[in-house]
N, C-alpha and C. Protein backbone atom coordinates (compact mmCIF):
# COMPACT_ATOMS: atom_id res chain seq x y z
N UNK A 1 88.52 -18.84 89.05
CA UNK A 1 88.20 -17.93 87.97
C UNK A 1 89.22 -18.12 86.86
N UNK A 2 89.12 -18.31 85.80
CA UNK A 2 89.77 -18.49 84.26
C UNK A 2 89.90 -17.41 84.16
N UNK A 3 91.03 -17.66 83.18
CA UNK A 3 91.80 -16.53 81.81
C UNK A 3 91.58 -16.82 81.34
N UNK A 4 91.57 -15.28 80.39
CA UNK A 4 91.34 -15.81 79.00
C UNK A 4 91.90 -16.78 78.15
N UNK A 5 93.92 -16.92 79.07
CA UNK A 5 94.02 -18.11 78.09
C UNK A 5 93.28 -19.39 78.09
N UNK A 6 92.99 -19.65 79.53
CA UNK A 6 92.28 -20.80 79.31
C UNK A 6 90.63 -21.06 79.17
N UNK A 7 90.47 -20.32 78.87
CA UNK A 7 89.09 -19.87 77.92
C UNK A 7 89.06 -20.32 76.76
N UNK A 8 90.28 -19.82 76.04
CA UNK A 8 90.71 -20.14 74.65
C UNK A 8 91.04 -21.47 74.51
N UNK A 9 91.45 -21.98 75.44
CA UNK A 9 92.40 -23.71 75.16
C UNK A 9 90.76 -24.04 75.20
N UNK A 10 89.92 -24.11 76.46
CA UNK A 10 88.79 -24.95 76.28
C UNK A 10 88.29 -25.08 75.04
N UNK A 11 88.13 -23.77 74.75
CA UNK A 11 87.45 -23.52 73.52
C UNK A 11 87.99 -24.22 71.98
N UNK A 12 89.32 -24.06 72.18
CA UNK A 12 89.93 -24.83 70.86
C UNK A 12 90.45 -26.46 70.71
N UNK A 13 90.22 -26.59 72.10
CA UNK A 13 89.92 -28.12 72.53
C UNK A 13 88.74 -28.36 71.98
N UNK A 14 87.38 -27.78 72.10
CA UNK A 14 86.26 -28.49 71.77
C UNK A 14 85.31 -27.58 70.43
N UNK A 15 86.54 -26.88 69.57
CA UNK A 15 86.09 -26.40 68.43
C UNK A 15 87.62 -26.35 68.00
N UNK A 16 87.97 -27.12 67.45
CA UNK A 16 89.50 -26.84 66.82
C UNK A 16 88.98 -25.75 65.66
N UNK A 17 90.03 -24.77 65.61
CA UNK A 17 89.80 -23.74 64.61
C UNK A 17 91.58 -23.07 64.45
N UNK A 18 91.25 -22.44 63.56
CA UNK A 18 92.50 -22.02 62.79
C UNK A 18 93.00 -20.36 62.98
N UNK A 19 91.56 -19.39 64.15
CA UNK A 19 91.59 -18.32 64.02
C UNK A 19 93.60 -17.79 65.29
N UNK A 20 93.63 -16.78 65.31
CA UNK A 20 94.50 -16.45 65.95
C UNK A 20 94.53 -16.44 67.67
N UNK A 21 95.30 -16.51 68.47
CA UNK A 21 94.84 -15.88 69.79
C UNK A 21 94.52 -14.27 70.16
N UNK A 22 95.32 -13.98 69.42
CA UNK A 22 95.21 -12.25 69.32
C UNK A 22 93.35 -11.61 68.98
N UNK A 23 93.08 -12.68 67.69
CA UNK A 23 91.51 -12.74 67.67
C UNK A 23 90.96 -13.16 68.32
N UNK A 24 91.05 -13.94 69.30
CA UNK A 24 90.21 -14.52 69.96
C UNK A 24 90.27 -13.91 71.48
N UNK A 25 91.50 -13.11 71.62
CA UNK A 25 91.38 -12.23 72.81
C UNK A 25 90.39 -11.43 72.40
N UNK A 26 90.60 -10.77 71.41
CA UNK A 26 89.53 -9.73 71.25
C UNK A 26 88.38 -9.69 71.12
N UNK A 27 87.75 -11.05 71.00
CA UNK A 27 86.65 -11.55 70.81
C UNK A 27 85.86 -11.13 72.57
N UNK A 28 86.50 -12.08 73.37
CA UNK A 28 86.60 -12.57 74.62
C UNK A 28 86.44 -10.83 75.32
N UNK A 29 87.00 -9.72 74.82
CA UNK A 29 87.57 -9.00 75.22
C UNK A 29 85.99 -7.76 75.11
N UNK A 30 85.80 -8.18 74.07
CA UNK A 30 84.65 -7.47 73.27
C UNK A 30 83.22 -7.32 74.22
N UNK A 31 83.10 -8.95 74.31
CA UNK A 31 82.33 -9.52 75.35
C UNK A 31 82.11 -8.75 76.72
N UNK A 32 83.83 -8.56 77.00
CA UNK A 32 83.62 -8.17 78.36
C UNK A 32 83.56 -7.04 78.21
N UNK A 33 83.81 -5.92 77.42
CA UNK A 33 83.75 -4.85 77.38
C UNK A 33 82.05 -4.21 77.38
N UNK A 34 81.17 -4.88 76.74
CA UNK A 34 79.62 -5.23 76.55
C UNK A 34 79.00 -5.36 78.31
N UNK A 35 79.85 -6.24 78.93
CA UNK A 35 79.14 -6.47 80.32
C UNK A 35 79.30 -5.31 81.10
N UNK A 36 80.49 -5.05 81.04
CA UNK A 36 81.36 -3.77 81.58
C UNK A 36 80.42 -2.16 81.51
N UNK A 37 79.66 -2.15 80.04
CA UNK A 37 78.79 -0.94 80.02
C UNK A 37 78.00 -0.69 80.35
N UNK A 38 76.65 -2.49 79.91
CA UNK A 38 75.68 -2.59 79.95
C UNK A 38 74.86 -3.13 81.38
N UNK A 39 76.18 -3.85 81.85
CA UNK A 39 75.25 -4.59 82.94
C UNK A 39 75.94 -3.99 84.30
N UNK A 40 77.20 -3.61 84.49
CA UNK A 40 78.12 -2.81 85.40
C UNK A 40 77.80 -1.66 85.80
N UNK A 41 77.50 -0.99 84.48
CA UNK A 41 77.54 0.57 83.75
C UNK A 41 78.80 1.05 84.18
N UNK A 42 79.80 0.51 84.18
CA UNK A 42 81.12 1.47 84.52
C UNK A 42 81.06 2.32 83.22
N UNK A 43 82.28 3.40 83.41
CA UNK A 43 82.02 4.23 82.47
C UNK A 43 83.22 4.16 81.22
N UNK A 44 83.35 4.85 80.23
CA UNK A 44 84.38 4.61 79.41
C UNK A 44 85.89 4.48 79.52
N UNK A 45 86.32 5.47 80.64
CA UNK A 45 87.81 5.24 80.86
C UNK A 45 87.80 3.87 81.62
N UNK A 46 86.72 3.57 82.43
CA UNK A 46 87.10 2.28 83.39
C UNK A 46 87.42 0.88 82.15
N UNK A 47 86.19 1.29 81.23
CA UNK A 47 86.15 -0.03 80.28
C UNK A 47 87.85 -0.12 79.46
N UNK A 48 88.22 1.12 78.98
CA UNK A 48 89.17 1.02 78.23
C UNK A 48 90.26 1.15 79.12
N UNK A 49 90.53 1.02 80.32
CA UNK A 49 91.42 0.26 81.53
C UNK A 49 91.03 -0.79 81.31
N UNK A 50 90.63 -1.86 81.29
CA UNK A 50 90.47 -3.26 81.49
C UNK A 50 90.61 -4.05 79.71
N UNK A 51 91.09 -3.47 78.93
CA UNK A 51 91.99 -3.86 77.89
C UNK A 51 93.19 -4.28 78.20
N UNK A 52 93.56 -5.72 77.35
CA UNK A 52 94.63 -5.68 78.00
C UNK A 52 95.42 -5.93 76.43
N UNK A 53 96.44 -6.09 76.47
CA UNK A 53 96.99 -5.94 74.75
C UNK A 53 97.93 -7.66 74.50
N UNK A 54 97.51 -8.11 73.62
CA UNK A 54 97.92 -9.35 73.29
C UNK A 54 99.58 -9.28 73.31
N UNK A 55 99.93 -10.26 73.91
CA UNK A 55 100.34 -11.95 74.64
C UNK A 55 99.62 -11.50 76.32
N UNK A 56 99.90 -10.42 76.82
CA UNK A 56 99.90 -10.33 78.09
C UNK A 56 98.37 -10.32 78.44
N UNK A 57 97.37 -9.67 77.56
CA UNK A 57 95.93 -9.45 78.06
C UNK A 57 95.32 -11.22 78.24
N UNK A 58 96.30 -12.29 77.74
CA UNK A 58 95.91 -13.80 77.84
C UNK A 58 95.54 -13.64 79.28
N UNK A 59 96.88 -13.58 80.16
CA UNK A 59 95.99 -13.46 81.52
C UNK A 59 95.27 -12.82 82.41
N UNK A 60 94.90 -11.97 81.83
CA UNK A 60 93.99 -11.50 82.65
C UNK A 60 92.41 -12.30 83.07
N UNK A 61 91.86 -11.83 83.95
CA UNK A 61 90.36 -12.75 84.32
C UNK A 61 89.25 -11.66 83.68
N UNK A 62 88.60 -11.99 83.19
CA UNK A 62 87.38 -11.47 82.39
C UNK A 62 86.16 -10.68 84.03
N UNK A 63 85.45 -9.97 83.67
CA UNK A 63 84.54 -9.62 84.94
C UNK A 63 83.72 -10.73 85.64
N UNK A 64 83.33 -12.04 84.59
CA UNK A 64 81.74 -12.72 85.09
C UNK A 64 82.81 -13.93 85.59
N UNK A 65 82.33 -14.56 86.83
CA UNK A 65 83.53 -15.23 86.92
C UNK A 65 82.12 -16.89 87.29
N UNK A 66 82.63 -17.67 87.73
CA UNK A 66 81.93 -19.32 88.09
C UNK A 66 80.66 -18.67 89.18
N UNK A 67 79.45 -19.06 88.58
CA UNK A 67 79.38 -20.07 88.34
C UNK A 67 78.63 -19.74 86.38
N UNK A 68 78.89 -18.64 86.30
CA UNK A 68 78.65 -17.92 85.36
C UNK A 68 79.27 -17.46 83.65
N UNK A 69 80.64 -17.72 83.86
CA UNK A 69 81.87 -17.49 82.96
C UNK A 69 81.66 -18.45 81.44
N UNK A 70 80.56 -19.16 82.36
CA UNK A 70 80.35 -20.03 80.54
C UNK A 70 79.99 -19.07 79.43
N UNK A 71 79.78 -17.78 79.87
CA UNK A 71 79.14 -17.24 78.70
C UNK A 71 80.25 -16.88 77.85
N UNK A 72 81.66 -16.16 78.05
CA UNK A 72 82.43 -16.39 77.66
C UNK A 72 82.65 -17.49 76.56
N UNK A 73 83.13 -18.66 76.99
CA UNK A 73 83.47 -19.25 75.79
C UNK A 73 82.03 -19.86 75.06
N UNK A 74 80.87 -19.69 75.62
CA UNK A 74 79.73 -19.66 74.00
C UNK A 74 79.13 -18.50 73.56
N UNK A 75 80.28 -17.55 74.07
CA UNK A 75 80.46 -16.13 73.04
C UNK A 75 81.38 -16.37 72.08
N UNK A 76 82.75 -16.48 72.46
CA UNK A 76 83.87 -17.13 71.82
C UNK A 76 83.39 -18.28 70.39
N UNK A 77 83.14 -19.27 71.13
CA UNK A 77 82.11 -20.41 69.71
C UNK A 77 81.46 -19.45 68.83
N UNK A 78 80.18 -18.84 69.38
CA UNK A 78 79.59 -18.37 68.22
C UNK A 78 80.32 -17.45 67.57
N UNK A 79 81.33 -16.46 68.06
CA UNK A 79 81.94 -16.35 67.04
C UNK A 79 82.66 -16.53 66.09
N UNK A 80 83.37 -17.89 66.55
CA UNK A 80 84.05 -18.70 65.43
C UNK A 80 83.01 -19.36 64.51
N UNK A 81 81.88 -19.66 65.02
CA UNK A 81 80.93 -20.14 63.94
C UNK A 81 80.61 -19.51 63.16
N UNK A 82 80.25 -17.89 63.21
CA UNK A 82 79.95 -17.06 62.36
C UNK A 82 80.87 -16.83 60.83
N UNK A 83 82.50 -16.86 61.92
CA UNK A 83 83.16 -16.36 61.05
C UNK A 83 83.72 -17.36 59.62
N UNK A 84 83.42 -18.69 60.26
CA UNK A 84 83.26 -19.92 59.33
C UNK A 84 82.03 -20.31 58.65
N UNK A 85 81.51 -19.20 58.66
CA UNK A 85 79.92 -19.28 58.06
C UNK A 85 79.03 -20.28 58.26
N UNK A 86 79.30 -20.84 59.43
CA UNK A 86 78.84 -22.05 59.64
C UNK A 86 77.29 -21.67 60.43
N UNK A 87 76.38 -21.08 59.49
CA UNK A 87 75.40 -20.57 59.92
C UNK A 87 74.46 -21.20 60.84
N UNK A 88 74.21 -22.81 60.76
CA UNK A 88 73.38 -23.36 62.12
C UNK A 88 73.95 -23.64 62.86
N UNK A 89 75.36 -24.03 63.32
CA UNK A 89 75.87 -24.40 64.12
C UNK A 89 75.48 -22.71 64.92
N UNK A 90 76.12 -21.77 63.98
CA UNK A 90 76.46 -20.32 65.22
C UNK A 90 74.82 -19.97 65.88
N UNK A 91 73.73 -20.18 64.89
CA UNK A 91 72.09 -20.15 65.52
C UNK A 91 72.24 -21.08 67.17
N UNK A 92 72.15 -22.05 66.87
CA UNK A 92 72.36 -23.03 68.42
C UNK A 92 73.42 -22.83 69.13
N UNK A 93 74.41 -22.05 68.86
CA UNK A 93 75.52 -21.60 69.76
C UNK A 93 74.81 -20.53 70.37
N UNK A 94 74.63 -19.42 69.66
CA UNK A 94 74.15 -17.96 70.10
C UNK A 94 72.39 -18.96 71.03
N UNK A 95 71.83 -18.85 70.73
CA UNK A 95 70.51 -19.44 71.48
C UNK A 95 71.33 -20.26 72.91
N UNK A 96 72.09 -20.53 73.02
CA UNK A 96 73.05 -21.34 74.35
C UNK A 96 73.55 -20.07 75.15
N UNK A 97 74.16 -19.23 74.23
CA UNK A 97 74.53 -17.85 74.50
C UNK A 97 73.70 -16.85 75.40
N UNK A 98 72.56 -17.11 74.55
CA UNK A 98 71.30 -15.79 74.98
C UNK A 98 71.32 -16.37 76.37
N UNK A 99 70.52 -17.65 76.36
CA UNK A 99 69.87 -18.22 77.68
C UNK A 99 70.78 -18.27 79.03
N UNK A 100 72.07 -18.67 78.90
CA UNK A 100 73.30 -18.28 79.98
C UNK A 100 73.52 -16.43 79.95
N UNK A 101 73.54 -15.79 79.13
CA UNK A 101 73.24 -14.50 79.46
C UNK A 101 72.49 -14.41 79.92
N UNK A 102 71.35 -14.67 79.72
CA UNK A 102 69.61 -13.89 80.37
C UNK A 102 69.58 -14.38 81.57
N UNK A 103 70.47 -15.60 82.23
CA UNK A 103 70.55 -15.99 83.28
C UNK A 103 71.17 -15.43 84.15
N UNK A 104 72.35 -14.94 83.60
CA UNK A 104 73.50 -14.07 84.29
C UNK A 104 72.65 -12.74 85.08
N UNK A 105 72.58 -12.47 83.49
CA UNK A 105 71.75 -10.74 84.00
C UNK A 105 71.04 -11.06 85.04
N UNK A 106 69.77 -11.86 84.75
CA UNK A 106 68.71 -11.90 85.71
C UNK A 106 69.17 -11.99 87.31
N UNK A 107 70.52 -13.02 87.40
CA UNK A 107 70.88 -13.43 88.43
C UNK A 107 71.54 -11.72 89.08
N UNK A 108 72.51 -11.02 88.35
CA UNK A 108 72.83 -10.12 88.73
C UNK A 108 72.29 -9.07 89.12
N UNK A 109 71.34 -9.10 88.99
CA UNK A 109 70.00 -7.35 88.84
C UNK A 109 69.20 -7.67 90.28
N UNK A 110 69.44 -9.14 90.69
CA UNK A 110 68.80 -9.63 91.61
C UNK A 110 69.66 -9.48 93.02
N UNK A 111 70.58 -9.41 92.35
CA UNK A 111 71.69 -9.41 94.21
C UNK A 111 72.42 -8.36 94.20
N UNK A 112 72.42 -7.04 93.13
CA UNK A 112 73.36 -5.93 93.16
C UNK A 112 72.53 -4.99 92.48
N UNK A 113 72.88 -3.47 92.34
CA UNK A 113 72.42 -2.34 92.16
C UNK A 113 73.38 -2.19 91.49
N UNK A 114 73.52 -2.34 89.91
CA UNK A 114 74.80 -1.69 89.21
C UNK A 114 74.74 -0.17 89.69
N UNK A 115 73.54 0.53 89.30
CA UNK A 115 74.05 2.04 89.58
C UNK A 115 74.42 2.50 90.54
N UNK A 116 74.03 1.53 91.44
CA UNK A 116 75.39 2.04 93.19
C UNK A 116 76.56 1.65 93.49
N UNK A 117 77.07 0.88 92.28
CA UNK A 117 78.33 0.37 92.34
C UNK A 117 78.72 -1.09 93.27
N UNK A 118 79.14 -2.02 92.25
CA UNK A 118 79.29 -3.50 92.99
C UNK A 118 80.68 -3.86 93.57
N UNK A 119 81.36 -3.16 92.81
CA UNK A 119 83.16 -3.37 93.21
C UNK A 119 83.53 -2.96 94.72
């Protein structure tokens, strides 16, 4: 299972960009906070426990872990694409995005009962 730092190296290995790590935790962070509500349903204090605050939140491990975690960094991409206005690139990022999400979910709804709790 990856950290976020090395989430970020992949990611700036195969999108060199200029944004910060601090942004790009939060990016990463955002993400997980989204899975955490929607697909977990944990509740608000749990989500805002699993913040972690830049240099140190680098290591932490995100919730979705292998064989799954790609969604992560083509969450990460599309948002660097966006923010470089690089409007078709971030379309075919996010569409890479959706389909490894919709996979995730699907896969998850299939082997767990978020509302009875998976942890």
């Amino acid at each position: 299972m990856s950290t976020y730092r090395e989430m970020i190296e992949r990611v700036d290995e195969a999108r060199p960009n200029s944004f910060s790590e601090n942004l790009k935790l939060k990016w990463l962070q955002e993400l997980n906070g989204k899975i955490a509500a929607d697909v977990f349903l944990l509740g608000i204090e749990e989500i805002r426990a699993m913040e972690g605050k830049y240099p140190e939140g680098m290591e932490h491990k995100p919730l979705v872990s292998f064989p799954h975690e790609d969604i992560y960094e083509l969450w990460l991409r599309a948002k660097i694409d966006f923010a470089n206005d690089e409007m078709d690139r971030y379309q075919n990022t996010m569409a890479l995005y959706n389909e490894a999400y919709t996979n995730f979910v699907s896969w998850f709804v299939s082997n767990y009962e978020p509302a009875q709790g998976f942890l």
